[in-house]
Protein backbone atom coordinates (compact mmCIF):
# COMPACT_ATOMS: atom_id res chain seq x y z
CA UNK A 1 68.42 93.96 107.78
CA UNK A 2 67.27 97.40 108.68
CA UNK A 3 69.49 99.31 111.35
CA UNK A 4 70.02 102.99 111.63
CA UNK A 5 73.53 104.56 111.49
CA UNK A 6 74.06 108.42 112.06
CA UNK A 7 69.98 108.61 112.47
CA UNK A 8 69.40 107.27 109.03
CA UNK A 9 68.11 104.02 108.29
CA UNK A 10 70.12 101.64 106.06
CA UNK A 11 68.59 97.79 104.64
CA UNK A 12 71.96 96.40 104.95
CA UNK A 13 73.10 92.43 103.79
CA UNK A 14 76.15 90.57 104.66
CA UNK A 15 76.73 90.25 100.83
CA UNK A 16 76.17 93.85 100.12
CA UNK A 17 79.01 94.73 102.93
CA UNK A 18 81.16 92.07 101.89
CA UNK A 19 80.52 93.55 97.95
CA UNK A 20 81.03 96.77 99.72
CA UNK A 21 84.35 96.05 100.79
CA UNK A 22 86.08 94.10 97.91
CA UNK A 23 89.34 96.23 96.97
CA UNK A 24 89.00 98.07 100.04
CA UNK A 25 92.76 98.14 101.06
CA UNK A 26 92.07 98.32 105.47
CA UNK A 27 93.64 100.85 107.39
CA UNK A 28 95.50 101.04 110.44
CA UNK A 29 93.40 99.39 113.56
CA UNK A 30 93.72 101.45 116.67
CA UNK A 31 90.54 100.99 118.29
CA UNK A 32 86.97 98.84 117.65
CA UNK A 33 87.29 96.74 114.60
CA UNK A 34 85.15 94.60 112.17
CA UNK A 35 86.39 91.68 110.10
CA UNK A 36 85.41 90.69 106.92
CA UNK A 37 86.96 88.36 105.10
CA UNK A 38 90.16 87.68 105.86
CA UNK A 39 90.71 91.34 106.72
CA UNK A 40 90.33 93.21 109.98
CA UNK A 41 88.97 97.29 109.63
CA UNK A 42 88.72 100.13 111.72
CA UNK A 43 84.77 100.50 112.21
CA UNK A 44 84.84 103.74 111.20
CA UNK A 45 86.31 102.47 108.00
CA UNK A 46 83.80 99.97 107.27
CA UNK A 47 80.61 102.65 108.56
CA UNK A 48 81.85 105.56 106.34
CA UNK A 49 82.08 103.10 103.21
CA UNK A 50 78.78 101.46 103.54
CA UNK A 51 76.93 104.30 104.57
CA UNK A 52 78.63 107.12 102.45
CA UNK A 53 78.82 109.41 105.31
CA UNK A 54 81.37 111.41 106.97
CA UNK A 55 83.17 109.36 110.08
CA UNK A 56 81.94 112.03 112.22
CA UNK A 57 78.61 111.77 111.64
CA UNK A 58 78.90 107.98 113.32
CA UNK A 59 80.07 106.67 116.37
CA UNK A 60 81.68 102.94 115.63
CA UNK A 61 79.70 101.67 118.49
CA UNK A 62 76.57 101.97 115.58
CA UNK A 63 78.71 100.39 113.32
CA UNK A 64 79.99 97.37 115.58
CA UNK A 65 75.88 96.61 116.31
CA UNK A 66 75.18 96.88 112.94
CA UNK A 67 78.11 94.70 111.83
CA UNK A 68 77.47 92.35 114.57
CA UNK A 69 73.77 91.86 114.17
CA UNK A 70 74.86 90.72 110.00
CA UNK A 71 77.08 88.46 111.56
CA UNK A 72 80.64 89.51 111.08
CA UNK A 73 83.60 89.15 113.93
CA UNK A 74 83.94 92.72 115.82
CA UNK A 75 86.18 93.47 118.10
CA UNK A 76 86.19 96.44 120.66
CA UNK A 77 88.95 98.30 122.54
CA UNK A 78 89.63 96.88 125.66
CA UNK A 79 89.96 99.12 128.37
CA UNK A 80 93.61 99.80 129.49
CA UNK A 81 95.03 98.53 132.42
CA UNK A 82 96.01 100.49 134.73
CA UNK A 83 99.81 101.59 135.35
CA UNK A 84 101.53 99.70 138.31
CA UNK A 85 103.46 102.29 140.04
CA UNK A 86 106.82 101.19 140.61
CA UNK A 87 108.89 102.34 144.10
CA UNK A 88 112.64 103.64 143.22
CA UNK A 89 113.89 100.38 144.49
CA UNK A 90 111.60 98.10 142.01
CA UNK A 91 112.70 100.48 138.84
CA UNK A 92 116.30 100.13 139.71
CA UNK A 93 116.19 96.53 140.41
CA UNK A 94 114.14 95.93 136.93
CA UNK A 95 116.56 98.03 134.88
CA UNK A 96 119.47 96.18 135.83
CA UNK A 97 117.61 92.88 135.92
CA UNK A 98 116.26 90.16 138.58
CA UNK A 99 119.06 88.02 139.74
CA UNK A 100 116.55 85.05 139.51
CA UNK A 101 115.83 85.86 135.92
CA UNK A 102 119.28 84.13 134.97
């Protein structure tokens, strides 16, 4: 399948990745992610291996449609929740623990 990474067209397989990333020990996931195998990557991980490039030249959003339209699991970041803001009285209460949590 033909897709374009970094503005540079690539004829990428599922085999070829998977080929690609045999040995490939995966690094720490902290934000979109691609599994193959039994492994989960960082995108960036997986784009700078099959497409020989720096990471910066590539946003993992490329990667994750690439990886996606081959057929492999991705995952993105979900976007965090936001903070409850807690009054003095709930912080208090919560550090010393809810009487009905006995």
């Amino acid at each position: 399948m033909r897709c374009v990474i970094a503005r540079f067209p690539f004829d990428l397989t599922k085999s070829g990745v998977l080929e690609s990333m045999k040995g490939v020990k995966p690094e720490e996931v902290t934000g979109d992610s691609v599994i193959i195998g039994r492994r989960q990557y960082p995108a960036k991980q997986v784009g700078a291996i099959i497409t020989r490039q720096d990471r910066r030249d590539f946003s993992a959003g490329e990667v994750i449609r690439a990886m996606s339209k081959l057929g492999f699991t991705c995952r993105t970041l979900a976007q965090a929740a936001p903070a409850q803001v807690l009054t003095p009285f709930q912080k208090a209460s919560a550090s010393l623990g809810s009487p009905l949590s006995g």
